[in-house]
C-alpha atoms as a PDB file:
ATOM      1  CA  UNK A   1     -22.150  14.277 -12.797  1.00  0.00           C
ATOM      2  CA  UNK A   2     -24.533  15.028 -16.016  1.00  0.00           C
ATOM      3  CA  UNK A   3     -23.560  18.189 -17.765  1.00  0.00           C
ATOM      4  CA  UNK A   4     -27.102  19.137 -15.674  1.00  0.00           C
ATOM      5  CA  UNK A   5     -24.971  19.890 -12.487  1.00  0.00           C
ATOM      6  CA  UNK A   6     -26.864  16.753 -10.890  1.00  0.00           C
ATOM      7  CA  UNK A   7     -26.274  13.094  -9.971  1.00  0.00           C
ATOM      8  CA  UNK A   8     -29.435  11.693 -11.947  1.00  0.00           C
ATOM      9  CA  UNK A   9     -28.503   8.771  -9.447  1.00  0.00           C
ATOM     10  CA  UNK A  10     -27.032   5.448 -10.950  1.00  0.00           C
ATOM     11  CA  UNK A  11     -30.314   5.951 -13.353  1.00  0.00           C
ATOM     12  CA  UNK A  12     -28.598   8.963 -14.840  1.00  0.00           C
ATOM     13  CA  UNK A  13     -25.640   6.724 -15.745  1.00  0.00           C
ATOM     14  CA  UNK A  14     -26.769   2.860 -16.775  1.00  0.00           C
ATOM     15  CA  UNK A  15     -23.079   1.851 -17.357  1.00  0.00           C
ATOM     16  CA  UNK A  16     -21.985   2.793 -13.557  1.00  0.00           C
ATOM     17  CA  UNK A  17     -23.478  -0.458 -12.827  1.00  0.00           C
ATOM     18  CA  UNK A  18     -21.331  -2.488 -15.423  1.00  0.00           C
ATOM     19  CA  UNK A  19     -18.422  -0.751 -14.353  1.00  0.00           C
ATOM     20  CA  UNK A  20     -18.431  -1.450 -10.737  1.00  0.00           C
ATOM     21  CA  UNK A  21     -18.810  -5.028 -11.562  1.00  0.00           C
ATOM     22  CA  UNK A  22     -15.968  -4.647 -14.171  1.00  0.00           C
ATOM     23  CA  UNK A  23     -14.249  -3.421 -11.097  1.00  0.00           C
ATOM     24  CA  UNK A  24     -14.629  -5.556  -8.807  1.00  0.00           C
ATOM     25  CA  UNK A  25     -13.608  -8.439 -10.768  1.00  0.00           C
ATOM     26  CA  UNK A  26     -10.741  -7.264 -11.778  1.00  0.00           C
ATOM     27  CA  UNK A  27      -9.674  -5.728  -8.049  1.00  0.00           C
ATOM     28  CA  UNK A  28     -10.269  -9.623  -7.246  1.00  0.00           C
ATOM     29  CA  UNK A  29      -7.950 -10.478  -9.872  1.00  0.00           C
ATOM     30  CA  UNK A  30      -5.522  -8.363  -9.514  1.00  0.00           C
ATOM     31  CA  UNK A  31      -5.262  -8.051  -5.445  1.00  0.00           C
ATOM     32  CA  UNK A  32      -2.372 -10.708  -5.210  1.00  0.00           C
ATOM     33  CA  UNK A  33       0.157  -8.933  -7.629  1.00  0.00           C
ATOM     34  CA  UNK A  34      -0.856  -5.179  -6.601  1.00  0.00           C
ATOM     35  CA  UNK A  35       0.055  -6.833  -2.890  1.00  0.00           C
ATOM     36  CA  UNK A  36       3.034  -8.070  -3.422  1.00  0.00           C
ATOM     37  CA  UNK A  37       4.646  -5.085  -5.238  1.00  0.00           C
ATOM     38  CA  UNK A  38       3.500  -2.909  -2.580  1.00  0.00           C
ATOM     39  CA  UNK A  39       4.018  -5.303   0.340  1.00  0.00           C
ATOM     40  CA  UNK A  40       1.306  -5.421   1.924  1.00  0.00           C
ATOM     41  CA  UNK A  41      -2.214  -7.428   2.851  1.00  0.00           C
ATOM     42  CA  UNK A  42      -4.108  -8.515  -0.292  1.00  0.00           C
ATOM     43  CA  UNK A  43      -7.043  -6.817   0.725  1.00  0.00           C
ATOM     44  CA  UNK A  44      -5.323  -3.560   0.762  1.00  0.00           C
ATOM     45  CA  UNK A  45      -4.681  -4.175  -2.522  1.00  0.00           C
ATOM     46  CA  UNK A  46      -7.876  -5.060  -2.996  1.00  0.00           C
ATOM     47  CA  UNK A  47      -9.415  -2.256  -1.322  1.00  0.00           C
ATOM     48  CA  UNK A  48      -6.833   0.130  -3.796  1.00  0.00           C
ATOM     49  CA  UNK A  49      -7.984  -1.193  -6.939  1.00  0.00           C
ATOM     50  CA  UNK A  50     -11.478  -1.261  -5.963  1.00  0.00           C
ATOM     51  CA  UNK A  51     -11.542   2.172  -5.084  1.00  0.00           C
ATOM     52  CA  UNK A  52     -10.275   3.173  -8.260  1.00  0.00           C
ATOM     53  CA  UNK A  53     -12.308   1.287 -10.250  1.00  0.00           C
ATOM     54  CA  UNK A  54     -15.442   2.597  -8.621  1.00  0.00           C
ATOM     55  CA  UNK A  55     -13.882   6.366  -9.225  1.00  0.00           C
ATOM     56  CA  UNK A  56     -13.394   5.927 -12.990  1.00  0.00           C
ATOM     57  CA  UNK A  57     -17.046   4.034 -13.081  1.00  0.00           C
ATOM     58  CA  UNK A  58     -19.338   6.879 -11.411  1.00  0.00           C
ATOM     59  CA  UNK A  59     -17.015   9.755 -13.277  1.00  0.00           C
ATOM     60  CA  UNK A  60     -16.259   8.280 -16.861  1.00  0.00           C
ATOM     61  CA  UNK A  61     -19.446   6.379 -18.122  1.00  0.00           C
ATOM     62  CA  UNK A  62     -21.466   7.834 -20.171  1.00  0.00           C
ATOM     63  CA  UNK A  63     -24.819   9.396 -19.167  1.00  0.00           C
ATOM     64  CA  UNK A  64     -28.387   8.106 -20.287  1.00  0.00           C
ATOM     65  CA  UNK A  65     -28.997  10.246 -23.090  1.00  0.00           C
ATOM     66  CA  UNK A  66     -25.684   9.633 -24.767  1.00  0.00           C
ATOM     67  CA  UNK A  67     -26.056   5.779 -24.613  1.00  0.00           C
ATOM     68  CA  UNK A  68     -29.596   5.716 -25.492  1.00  0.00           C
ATOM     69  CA  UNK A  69     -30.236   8.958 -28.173  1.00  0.00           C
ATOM     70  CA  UNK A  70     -25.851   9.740 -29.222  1.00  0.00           C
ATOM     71  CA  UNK A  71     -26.300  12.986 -27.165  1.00  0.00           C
ATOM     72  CA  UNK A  72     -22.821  14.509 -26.684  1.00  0.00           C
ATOM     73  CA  UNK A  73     -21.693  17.341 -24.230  1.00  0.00           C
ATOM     74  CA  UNK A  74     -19.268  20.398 -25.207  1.00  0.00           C
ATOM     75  CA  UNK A  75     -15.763  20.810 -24.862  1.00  0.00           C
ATOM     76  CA  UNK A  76     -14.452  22.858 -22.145  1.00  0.00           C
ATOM     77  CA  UNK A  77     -14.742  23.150 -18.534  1.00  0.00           C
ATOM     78  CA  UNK A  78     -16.888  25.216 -16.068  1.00  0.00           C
ATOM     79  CA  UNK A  79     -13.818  27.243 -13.989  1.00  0.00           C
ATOM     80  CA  UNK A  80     -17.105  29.734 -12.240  1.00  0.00           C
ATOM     81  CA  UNK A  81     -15.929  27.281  -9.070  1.00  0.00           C
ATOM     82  CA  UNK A  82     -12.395  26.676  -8.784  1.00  0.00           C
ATOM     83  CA  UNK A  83     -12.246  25.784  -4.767  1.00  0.00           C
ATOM     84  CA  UNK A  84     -13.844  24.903  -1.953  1.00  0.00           C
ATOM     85  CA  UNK A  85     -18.166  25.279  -1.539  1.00  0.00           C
ATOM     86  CA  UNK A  86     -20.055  26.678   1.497  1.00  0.00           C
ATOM     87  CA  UNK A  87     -20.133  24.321   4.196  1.00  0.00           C
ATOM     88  CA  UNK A  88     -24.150  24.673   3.357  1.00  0.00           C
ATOM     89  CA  UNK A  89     -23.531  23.101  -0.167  1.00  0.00           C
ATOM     90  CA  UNK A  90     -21.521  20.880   1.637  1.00  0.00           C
ATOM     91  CA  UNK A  91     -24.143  19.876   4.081  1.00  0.00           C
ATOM     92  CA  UNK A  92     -26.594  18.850   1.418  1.00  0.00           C
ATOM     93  CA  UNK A  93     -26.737  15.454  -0.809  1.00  0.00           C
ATOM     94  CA  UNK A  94     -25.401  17.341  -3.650  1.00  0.00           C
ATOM     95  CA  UNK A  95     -22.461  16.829  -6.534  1.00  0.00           C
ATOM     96  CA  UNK A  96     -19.754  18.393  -3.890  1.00  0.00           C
ATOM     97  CA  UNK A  97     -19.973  16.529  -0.817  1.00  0.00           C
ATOM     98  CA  UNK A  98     -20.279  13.375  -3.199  1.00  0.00           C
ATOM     99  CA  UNK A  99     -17.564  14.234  -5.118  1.00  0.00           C
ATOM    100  CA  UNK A 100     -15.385  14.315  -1.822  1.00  0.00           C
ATOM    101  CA  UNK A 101     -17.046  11.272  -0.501  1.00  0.00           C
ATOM    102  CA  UNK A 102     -15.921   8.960  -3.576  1.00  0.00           C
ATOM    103  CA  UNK A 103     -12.252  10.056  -3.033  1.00  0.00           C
ATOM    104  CA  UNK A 104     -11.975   9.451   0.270  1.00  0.00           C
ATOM    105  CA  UNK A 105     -11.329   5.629   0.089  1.00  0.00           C
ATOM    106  CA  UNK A 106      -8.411   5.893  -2.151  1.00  0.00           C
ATOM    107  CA  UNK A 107      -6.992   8.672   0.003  1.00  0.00           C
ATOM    108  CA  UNK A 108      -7.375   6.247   3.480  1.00  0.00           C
ATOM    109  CA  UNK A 109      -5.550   2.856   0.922  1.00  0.00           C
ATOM    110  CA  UNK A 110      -2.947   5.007   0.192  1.00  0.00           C
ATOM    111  CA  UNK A 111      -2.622   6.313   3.076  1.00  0.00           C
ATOM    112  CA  UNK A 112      -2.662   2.595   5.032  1.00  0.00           C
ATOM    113  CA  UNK A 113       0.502   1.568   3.024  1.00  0.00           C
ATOM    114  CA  UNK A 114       3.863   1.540   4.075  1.00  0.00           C
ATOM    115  CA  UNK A 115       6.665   4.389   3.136  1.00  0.00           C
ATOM    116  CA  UNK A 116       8.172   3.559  -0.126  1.00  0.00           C
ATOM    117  CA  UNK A 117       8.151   4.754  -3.253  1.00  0.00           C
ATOM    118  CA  UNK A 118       5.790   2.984  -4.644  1.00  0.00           C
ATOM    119  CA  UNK A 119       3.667   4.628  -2.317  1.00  0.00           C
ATOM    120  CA  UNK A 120       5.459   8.198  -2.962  1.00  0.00           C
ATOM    121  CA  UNK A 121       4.113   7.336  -6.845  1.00  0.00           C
ATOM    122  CA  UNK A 122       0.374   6.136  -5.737  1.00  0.00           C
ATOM    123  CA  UNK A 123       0.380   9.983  -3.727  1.00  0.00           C
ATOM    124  CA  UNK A 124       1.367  11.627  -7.244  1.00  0.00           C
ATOM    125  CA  UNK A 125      -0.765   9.684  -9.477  1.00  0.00           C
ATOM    126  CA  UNK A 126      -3.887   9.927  -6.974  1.00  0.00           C
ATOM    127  CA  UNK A 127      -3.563  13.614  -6.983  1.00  0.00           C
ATOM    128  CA  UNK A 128      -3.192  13.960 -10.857  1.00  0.00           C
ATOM    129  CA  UNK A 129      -6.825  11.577 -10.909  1.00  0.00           C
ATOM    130  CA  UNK A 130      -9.289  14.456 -10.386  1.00  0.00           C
ATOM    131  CA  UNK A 131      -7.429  16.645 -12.972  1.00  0.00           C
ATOM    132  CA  UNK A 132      -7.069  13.902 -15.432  1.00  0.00           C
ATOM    133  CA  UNK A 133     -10.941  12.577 -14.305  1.00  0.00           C
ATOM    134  CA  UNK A 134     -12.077  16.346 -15.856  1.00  0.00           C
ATOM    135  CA  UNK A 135      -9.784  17.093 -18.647  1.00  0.00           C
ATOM    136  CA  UNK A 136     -10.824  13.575 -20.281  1.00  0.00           C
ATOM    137  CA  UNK A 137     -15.130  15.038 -19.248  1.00  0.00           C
ATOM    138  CA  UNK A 138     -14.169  18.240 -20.961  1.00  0.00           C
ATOM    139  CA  UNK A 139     -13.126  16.581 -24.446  1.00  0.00           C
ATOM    140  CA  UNK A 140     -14.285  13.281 -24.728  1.00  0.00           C
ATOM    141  CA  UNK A 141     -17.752  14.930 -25.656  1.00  0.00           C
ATOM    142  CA  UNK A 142     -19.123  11.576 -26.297  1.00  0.00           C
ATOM    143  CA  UNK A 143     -19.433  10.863 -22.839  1.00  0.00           C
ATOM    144  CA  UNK A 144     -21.657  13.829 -22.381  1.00  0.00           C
ATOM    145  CA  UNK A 145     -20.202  14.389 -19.393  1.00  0.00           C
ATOM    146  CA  UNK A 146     -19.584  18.078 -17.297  1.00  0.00           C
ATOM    147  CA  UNK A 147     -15.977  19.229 -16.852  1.00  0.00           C
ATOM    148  CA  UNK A 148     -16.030  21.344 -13.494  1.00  0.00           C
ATOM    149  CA  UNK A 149     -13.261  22.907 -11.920  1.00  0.00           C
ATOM    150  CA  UNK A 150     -15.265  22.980  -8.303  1.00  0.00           C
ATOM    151  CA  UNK A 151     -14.752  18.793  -9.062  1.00  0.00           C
ATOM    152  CA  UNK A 152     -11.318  19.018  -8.716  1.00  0.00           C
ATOM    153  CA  UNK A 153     -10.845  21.058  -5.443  1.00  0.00           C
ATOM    154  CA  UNK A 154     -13.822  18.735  -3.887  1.00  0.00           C
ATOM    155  CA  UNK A 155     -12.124  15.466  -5.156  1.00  0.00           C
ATOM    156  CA  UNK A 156      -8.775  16.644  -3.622  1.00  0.00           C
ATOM    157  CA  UNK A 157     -10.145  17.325  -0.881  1.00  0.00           C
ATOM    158  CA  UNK A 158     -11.785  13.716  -0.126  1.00  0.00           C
ATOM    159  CA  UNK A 159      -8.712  12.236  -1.016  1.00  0.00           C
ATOM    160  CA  UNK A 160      -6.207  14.597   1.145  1.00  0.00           C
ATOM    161  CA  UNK A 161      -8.799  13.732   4.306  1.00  0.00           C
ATOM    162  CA  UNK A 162      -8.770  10.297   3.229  1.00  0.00           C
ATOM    163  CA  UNK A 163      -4.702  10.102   3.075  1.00  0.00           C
ATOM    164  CA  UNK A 164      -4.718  12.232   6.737  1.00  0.00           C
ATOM    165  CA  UNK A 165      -7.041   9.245   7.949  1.00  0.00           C
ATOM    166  CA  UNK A 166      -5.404   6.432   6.090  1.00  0.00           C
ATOM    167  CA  UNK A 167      -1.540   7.916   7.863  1.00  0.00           C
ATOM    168  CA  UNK A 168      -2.768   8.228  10.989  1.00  0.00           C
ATOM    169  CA  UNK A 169      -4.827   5.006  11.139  1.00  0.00           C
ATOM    170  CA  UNK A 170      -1.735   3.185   9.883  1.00  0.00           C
ATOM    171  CA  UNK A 171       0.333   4.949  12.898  1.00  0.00           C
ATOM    172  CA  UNK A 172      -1.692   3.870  15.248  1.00  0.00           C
ATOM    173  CA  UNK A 173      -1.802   0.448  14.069  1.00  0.00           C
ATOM    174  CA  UNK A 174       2.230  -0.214  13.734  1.00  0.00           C
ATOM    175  CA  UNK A 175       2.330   1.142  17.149  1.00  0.00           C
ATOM    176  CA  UNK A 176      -0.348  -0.761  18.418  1.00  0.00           C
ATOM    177  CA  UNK A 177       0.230  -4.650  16.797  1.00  0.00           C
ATOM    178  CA  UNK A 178       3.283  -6.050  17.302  1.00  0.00           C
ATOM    179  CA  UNK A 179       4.867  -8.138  14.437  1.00  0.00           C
ATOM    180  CA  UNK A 180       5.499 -11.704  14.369  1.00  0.00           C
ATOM    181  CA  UNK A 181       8.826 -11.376  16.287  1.00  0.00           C
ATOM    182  CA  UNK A 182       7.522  -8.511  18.855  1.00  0.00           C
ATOM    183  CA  UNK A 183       8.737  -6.286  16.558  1.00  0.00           C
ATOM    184  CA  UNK A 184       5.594  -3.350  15.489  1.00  0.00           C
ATOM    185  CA  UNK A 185       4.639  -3.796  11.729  1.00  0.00           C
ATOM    186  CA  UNK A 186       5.040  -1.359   8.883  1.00  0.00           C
ATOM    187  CA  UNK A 187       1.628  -0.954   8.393  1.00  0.00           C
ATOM    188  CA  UNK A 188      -1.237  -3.315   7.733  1.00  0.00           C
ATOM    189  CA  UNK A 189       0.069  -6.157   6.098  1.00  0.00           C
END
């Protein structure tokens, strides 16, 4: 978001482009390793990196005005909405229900993966993301980006629905598709 309170669209932001480019080539690059050390399909581990990728490219470029004229927000955060909105902010296109939207990939990759502690680790760092996504808004001015504590509750709350979605889709499939043997799979693979 602009330290406006509004999207501005990818117009708002010209580098959100590059960076979901940036992303993508390096989630195709990367896939095969992230796979293997989490055992599972390559384009899970696709899907994982991509989804980060496009998180830190709509939340940590820089808006219009600070690429094109050096404009730079304030430090600090706005804390006047620390939890959830009204299901009628909620309703509407509007930062909130996009906020939640964007972390609800990650949240259903995560959530896909096999128990392990790699996985255990993923959990903990994806729910440290939305705090770290605002603390580095709130002092890396040059982004002129806004630090909001509303962002955090609705980003948290994307990516707990998306892990809820991920878990249960990844139950049904290990009970569903058997493994090469007969045996059921540990998870998408």
């Amino acid at each position: 978001m602009n330290r406006h309170g509004d999207w501005g669209g990818i117009g708002g932001y010209p580098p959100i482009l590059p960076g979901l480019i940036l992303a993508l080539v390096a989630s195709l690059l990367l896939s095969g390793p992230v796979a293997r050390r989490l055992r599972t399909h390559r384009g899970i581990g696709w899907l994982l990196l991509m989804s980060l990728g496009a998180i830190l490219a709509v939340t940590l470029t820089p808006s219009r005005e600070a690429v094109a004229f050096g404009v730079q927000g304030t430090v600090g955060c706005d804390l006047s909405r620390v939890g959830p909105a009204s299901l009628a902010v909620y309703a509407r296109r509007d930062d909130p229900i996009l906020n939640v939207l964007l972390f609800i990939p990650l949240g259903v990759v995560i959530g896909l993966l096999p128990t392990s502690r790699q996985k255990v680790l993923l959990i903990i760092g994806a729910l440290l993301l939305p705090i770290t996504i605002e603390g580095t808004q709130a002092v890396v001015v040059v982004l002129d980006r806004a630090c909001q504590g509303g962002d955090v509750f609705d980003n948290l709350a994307g990516l707990c629905f998306g892990l809820v979605c991920g878990w249960a889709g990844g139950t049904v499939w290990r009970r569903l598709v058997p493994g090469p043997g007969g045996e059921r799979v540990a998870g998408p693979t």
